[in-house]
Protein backbone atom coordinates (compact mmCIF):
# COMPACT_ATOMS: atom_id res chain seq x y z
CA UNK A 1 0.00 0.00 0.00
CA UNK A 2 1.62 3.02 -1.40
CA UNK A 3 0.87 6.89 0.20
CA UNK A 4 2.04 9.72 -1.31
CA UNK A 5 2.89 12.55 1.32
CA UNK A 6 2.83 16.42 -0.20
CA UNK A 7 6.63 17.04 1.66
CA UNK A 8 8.08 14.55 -0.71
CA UNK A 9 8.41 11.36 1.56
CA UNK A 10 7.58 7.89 0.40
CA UNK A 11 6.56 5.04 2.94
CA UNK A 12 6.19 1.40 2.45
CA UNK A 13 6.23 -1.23 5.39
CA UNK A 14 6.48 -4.89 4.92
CA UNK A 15 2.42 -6.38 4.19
CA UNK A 16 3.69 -9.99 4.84
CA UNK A 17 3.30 -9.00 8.69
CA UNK A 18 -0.53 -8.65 9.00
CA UNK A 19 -0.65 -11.83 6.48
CA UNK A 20 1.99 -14.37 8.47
CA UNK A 21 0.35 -13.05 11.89
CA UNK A 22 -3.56 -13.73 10.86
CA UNK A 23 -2.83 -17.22 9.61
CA UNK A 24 -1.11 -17.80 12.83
CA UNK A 25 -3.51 -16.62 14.88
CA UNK A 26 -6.14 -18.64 13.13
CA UNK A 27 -3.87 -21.64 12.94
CA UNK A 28 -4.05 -21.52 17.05
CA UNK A 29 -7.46 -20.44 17.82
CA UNK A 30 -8.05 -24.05 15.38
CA UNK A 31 -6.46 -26.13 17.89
CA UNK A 32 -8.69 -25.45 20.75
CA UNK A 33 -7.92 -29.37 22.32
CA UNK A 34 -4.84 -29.03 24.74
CA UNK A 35 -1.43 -31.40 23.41
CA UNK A 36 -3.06 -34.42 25.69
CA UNK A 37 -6.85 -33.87 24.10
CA UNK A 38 -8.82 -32.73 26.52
CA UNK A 39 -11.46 -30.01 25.16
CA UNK A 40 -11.38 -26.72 27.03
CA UNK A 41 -15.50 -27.40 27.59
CA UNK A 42 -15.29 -31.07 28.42
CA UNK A 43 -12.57 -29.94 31.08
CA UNK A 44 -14.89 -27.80 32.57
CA UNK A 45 -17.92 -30.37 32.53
CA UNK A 46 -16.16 -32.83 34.35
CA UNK A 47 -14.49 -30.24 36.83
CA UNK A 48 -17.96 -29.38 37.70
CA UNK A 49 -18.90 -33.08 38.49
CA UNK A 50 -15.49 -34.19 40.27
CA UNK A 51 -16.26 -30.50 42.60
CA UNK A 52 -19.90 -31.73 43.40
CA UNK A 53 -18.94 -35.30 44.23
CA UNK A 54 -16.11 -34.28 46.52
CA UNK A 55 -18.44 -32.21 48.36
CA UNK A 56 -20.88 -34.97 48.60
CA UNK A 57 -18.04 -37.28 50.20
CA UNK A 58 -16.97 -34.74 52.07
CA UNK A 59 -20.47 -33.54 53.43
CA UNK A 60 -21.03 -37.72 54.83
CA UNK A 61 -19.28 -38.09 57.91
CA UNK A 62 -20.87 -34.82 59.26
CA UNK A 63 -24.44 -36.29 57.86
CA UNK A 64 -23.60 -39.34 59.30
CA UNK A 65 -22.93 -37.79 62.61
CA UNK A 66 -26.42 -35.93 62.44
CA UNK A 67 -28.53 -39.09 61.66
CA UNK A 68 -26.36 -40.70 64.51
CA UNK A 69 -27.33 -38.43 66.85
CA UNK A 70 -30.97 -38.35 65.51
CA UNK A 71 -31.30 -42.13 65.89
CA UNK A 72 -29.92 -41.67 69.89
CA UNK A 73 -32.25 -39.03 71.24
CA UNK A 74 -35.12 -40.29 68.86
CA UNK A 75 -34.82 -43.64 70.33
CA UNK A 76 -34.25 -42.32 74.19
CA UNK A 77 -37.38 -40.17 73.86
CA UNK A 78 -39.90 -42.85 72.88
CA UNK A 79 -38.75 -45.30 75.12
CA UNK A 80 -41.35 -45.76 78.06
CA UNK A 81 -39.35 -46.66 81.18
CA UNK A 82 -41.78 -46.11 83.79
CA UNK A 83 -45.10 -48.08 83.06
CA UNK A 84 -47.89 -48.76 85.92
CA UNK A 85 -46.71 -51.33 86.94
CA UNK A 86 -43.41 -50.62 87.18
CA UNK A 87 -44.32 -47.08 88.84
CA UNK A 88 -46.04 -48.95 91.46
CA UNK A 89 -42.84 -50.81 92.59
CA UNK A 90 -41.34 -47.74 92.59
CA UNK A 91 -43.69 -46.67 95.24
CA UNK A 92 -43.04 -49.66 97.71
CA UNK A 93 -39.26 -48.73 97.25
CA UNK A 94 -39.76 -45.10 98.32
CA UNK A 95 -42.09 -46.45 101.04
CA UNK A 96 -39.40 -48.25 102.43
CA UNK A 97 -36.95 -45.24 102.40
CA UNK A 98 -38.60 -43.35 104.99
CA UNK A 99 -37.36 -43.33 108.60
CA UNK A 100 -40.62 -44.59 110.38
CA UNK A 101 -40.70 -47.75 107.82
CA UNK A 102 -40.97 -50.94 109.88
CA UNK A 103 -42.44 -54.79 108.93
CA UNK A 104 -45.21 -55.83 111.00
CA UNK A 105 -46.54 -54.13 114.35
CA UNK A 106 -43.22 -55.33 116.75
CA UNK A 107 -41.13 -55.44 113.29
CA UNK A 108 -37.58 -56.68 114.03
CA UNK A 109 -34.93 -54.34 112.78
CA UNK A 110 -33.49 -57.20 110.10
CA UNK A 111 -36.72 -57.47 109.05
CA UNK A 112 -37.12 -54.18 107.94
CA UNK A 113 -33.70 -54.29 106.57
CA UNK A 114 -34.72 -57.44 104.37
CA UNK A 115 -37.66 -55.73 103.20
CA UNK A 116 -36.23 -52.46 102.47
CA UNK A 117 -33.23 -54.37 100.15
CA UNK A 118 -36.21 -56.57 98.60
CA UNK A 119 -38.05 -53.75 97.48
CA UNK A 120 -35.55 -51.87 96.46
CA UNK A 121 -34.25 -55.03 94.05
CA UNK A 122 -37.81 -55.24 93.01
CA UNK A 123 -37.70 -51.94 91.29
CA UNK A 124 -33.58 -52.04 89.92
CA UNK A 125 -34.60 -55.19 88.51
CA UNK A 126 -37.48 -54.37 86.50
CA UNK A 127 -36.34 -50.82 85.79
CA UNK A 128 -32.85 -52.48 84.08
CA UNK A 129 -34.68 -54.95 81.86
CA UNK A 130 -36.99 -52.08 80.73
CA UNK A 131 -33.85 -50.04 80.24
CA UNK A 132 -32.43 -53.05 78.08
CA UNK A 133 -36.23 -53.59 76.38
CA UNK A 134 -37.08 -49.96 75.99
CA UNK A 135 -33.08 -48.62 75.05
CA UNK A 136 -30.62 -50.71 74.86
CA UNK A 137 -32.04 -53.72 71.61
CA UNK A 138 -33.64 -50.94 70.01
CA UNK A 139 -30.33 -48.67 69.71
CA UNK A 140 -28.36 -51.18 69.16
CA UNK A 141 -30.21 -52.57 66.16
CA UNK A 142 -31.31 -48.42 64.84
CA UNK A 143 -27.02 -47.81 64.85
CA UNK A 144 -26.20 -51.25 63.44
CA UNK A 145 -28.39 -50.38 60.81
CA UNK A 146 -26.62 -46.83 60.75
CA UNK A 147 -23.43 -48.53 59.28
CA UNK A 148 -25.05 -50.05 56.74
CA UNK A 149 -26.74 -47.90 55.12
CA UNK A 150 -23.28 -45.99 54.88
CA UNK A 151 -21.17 -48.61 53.94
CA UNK A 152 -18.78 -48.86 57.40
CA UNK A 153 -18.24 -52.64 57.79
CA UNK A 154 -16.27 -52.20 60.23
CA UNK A 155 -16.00 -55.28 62.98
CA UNK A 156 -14.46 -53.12 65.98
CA UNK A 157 -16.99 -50.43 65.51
CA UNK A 158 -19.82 -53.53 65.40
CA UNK A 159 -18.53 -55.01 68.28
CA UNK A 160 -18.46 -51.80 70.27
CA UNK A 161 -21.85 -50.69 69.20
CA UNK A 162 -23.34 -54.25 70.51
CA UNK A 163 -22.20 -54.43 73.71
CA UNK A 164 -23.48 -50.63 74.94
CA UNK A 165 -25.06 -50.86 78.07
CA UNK A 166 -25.59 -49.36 81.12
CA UNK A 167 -26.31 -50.94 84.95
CA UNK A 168 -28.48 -48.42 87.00
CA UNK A 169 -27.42 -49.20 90.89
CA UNK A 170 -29.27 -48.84 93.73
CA UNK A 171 -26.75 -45.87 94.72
CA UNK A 172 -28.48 -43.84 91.66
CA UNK A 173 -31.78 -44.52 92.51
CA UNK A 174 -31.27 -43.25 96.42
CA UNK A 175 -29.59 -40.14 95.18
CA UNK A 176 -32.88 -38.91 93.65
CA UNK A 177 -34.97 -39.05 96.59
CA UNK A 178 -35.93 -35.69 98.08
CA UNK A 179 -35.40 -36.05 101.74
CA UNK A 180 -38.71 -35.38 103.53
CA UNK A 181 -40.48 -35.70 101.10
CA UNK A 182 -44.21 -37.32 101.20
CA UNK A 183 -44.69 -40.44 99.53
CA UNK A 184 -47.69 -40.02 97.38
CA UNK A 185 -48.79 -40.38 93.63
CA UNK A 186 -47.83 -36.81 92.58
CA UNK A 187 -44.42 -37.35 94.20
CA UNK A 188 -44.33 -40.98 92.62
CA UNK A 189 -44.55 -39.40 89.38
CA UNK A 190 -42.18 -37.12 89.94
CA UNK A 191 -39.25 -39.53 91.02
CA UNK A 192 -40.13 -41.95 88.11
CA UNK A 193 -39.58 -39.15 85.69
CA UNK A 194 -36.45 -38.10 87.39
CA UNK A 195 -35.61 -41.92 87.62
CA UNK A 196 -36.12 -42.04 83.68
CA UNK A 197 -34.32 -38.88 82.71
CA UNK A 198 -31.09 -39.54 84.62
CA UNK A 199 -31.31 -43.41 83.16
CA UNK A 200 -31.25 -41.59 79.16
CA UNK A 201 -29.02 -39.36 80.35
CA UNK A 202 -26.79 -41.69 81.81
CA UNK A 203 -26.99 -43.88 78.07
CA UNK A 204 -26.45 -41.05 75.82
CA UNK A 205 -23.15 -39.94 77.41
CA UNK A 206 -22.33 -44.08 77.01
CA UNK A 207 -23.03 -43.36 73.45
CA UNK A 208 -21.60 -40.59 72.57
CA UNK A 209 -18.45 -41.68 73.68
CA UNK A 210 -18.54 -44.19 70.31
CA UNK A 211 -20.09 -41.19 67.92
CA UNK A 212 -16.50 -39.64 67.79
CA UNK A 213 -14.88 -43.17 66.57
CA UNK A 214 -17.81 -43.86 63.93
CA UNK A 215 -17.18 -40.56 62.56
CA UNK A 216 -13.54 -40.73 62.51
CA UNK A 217 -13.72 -44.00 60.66
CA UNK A 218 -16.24 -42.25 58.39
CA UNK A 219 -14.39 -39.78 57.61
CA UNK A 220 -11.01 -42.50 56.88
CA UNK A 221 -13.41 -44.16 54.93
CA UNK A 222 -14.66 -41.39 53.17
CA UNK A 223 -10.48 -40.02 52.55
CA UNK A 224 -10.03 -43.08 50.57
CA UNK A 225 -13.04 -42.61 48.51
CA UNK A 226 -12.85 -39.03 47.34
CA UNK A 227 -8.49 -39.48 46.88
CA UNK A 228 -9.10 -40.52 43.26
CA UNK A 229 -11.52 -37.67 42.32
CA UNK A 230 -8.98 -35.44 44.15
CA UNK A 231 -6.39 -36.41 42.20
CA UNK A 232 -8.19 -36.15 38.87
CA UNK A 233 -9.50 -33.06 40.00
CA UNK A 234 -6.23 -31.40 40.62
CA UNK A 235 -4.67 -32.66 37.29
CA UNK A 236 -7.83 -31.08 35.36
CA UNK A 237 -7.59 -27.93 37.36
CA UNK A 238 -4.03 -27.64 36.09
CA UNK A 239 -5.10 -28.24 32.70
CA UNK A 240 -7.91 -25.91 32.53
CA UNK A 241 -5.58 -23.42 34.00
CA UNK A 242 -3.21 -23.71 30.87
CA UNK A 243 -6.24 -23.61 28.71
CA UNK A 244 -7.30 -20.55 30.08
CA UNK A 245 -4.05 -18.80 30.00
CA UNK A 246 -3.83 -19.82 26.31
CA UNK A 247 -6.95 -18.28 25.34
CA UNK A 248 -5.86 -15.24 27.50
CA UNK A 249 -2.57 -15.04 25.23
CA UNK A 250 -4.51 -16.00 21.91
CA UNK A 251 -6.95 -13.22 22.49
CA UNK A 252 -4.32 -11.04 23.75
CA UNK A 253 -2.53 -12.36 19.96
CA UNK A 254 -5.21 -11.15 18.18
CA UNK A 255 -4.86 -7.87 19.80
CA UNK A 256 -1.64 -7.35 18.48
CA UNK A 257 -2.16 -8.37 15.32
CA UNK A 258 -4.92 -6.23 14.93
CA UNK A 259 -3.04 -3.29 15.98
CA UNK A 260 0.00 -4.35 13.71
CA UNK A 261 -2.76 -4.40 10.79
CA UNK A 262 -4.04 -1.24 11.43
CA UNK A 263 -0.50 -0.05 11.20
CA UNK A 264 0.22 -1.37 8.02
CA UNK A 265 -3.10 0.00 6.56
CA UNK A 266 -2.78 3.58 7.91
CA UNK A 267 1.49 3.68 8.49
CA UNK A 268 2.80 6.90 11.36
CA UNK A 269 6.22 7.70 10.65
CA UNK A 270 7.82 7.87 14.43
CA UNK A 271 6.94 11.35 15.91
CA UNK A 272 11.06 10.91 16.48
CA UNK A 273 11.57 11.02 12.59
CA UNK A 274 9.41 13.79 11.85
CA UNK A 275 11.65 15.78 14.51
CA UNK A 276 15.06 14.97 13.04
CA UNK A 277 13.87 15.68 9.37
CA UNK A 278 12.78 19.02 10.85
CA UNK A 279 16.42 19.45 12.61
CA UNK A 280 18.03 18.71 9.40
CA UNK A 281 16.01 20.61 7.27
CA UNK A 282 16.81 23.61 9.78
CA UNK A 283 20.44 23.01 10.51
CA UNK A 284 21.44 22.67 6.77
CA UNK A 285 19.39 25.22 5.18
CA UNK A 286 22.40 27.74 5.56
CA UNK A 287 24.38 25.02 3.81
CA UNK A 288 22.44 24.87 0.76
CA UNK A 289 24.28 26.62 -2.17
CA UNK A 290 21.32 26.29 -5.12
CA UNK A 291 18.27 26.71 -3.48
CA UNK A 292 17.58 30.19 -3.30
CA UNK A 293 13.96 30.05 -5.53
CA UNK A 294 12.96 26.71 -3.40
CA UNK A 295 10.31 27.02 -1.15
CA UNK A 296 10.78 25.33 2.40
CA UNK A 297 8.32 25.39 4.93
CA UNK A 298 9.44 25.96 8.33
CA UNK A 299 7.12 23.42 9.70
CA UNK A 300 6.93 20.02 7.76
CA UNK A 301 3.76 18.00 9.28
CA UNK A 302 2.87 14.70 8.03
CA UNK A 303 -0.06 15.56 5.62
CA UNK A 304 -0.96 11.91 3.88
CA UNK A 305 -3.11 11.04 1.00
CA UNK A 306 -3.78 8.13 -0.22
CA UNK A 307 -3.72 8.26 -4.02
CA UNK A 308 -7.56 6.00 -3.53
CA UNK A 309 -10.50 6.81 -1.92
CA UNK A 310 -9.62 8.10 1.62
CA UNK A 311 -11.35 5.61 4.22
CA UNK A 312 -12.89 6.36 7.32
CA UNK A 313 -10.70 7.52 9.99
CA UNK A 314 -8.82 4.47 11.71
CA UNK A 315 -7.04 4.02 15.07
CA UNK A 316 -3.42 5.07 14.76
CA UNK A 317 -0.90 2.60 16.02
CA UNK A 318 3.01 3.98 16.24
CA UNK A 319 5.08 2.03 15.34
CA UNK A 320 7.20 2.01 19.00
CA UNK A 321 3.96 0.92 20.46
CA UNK A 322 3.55 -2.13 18.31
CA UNK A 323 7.34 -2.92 18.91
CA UNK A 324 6.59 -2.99 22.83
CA UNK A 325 3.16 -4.80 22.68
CA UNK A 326 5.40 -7.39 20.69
CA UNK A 327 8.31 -7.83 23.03
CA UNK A 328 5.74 -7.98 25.55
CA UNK A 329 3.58 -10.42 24.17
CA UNK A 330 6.60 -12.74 23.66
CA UNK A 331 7.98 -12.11 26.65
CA UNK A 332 4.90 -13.52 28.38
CA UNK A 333 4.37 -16.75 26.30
CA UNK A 334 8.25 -17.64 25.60
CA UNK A 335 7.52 -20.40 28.61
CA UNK A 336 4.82 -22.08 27.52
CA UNK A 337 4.22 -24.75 25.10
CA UNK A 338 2.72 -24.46 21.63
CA UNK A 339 3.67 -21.05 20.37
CA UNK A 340 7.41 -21.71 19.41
CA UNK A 341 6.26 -20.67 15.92
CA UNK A 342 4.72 -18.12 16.82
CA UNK A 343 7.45 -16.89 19.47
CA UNK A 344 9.65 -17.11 16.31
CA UNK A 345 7.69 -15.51 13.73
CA UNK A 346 7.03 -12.44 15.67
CA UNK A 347 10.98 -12.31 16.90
CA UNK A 348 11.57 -11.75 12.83
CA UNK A 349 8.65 -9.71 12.09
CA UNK A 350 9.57 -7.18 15.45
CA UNK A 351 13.19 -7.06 13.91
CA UNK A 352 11.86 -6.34 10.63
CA UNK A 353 9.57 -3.08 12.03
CA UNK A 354 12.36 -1.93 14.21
CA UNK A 355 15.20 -2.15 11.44
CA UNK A 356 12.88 -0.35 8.64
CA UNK A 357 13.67 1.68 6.32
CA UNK A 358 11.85 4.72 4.37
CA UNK A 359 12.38 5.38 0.88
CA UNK A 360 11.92 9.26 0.13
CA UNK A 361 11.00 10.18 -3.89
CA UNK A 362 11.59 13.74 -4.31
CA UNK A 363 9.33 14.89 -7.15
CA UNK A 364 9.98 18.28 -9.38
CA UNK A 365 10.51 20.22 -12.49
CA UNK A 366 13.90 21.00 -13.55
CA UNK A 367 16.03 22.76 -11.48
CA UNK A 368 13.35 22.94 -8.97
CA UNK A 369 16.20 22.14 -6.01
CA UNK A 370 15.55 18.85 -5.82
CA UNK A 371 19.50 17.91 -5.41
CA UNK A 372 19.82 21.00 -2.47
CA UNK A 373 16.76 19.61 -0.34
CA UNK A 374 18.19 16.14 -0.66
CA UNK A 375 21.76 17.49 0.28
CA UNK A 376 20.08 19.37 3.11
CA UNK A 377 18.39 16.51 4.62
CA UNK A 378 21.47 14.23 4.21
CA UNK A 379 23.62 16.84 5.36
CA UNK A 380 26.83 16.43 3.04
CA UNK A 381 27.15 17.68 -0.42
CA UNK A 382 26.30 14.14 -2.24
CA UNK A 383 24.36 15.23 -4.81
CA UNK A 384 25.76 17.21 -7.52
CA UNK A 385 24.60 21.13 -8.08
CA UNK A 386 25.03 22.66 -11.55
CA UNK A 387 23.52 24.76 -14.22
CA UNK A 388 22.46 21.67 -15.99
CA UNK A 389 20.37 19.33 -14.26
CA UNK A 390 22.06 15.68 -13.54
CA UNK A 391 18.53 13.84 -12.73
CA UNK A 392 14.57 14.03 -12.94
CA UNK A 393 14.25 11.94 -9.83
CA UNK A 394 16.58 11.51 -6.98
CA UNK A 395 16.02 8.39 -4.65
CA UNK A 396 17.35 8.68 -1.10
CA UNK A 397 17.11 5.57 0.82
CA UNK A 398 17.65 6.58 4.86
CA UNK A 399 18.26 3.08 6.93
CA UNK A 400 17.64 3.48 10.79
């Protein structure tokens, strides 16, 4: 593409750039698949699945823990320890802890004795096998189940789980009497229920002391599981990171290539060049010997025309811009694999822009000054100046 500037100057800059660069970029943005195949979208799908099964594995042992604990106090709440019957035993034994208890109308002392420690038997016996009835089958069978349905075969834990138990003394059931207190049906009630809620309490710490080693062996369990979708996790992550920086550097490609396009469609001379033709133009005027009738300007700005239809206005690239987007651009993807040709390629095409050169046609009549101006931009006395012209065209090729 050929512009012809009204100060004389000439400018062509290489076209293979914006042609070399596109195919590249297109020859990339084709091979979407990283080296080992994986699509940049079927990377992502399974990344999404591996994330929400590791967070299902990872959510169990706490679940586990909840329906553990939801089994216990479900269990401990619907078991009926106290029934009628039971209740009424419960009344003979508190009979028998009062001071003025004695057997018969001239009771012995052993006699009372024996009948206090009967009656108090009475009730510890049927209270435990309700306690075994009511609590301890049922648990046992509700957490038993527990492991199953989560998969812990686990023969310690099994083993541990059936032989919970607690024995309820005597020494338990004497600490909840209120001393003084009147033995009637209201305060019958009252111990049994105080009876049966230090009897749950009593099993629940028992239990809980084997929740922490079910959900540590959960959670082993649970380590072993999710250690293969962890690894193929992390080794996706690490490719979808690549991918990602790739289309980061590709788009980033494009970019450039763009802005090295717009440059060859609408070429700046360097700001920089404009200055030093201006110096030499104004040092070496006074050094000019056959110029008298030639018209400088004292300001030479860059006023382009292209010899076809002007376009619309462009962006402007300069060229030192492109040069550092460039060496920035390879900079940044010298590292990583896949763009060795392209590293390459723009290595030659960056030397090519910053080792340019300008060829300057210097158009005019006879004797116009053409050989002055040229020896005034040069600054030596190359060019021949006589009363005869020597040439209709002088070429002047400046290389940076």
């Amino acid at each position: 593409m050929i512009y012809l500037i009204s100060s004389g100057l000439l400018i062509r800059l290489p076209e293979n750039i914006r042609i070399i660069c596109t195919q590249l970029y297109e020859d990339e943005m084709a091979e979407m698949e990283t080296p080992d195949g994986h699509n940049r979208a079927d990377v992502q799908a399974r990344l999404g699945e591996l994330h929400a099964e590791i967070d299902r594995l990872n959510g169990i042992p706490d679940q586990m823990e909840k329906d553990f604990l939801n089994e216990l106090n479900t269990t401990l709440k619907n078991a009926y320890l106290m029934p009628a019957k039971l209740r009424d035993t419960a009344h003979l034994f508190l009979e028998s802890r009062q001071s003025d208890f004695k057997v018969g109308l001239f009771g012995s002392k052993k006699k009372t004795e024996e009948e206090r420690h009967k009656r108090e038997n009475d009730f510890l016996t049927g209270l435990q096998q309700n306690i075994e009835t009511s609590v301890q089958w049922r648990l046992r069978d509700k957490l038993l189940n527990l492991l199953h349905d989560y998969g812990l075969y686990n023969q310690e834990l099994t083993q541990q789980i059936q032989n919970i138990s607690i024995t309820y003394d005597s020494e338990s059931l004497k600490a909840l009497i209120k001393p003084g207190a009147t033995v009637n049906g209201d305060y019958v009630l009252h111990y049994t229920e105080d009876v049966s809620h230090d009897v749950k309490k009593t099993y629940k710490q028992e239990v809980l002391k084997l929740m922490d080693s079910v959900h540590d062996e959960m959670t082993r369990k649970i380590a072993e599981e999710s250690a293969a979708y962890e690894s193929e996790r992390d080794k996706l992550e690490q490719i979808h990171k690549q991918q990602e920086t790739q289309e980061s550097l590709k788009n980033k490609l494009q970019e450039q290539i763009h802005k090295v396009d717009a440059a060859l469609a609408e070429p700046q001379p360097d700001t920089d060049i404009w200055a030093l033709i201006k110096e030499n133009l104004a040092a070496k005027q006074g050094s000019v010997t056959q110029a008298a009738s030639f018209p400088v300007r004292e300001t030479i700005e860059p006023d382009i025309t292209e010899t076809n239809d002007q376009p619309a206005e462009k962006p402007v690239y300069p060229v030192q811009t492109i040069l550092h987007d460039l060496e920035k651009t390879t900079d940044t993807i010298s590292d990583l694999p896949g763009f060795r040709s392209i590293i390459d390629d723009l290595k030659r095409k960056h030397d090519r822009l910053n080792n340019r050169t300008y060829t300057i046609a210097l158009f005019g009549a006879f004797s116009a000054g053409k050989s002055s101006l040229a020896n005034a931009l040069i600054g030596e006395h190359i060019f021949a100046i006589g009363a005869k012209p020597t040439t209709a065209v002088t070429l002047i090729a400046f290389i940076r």
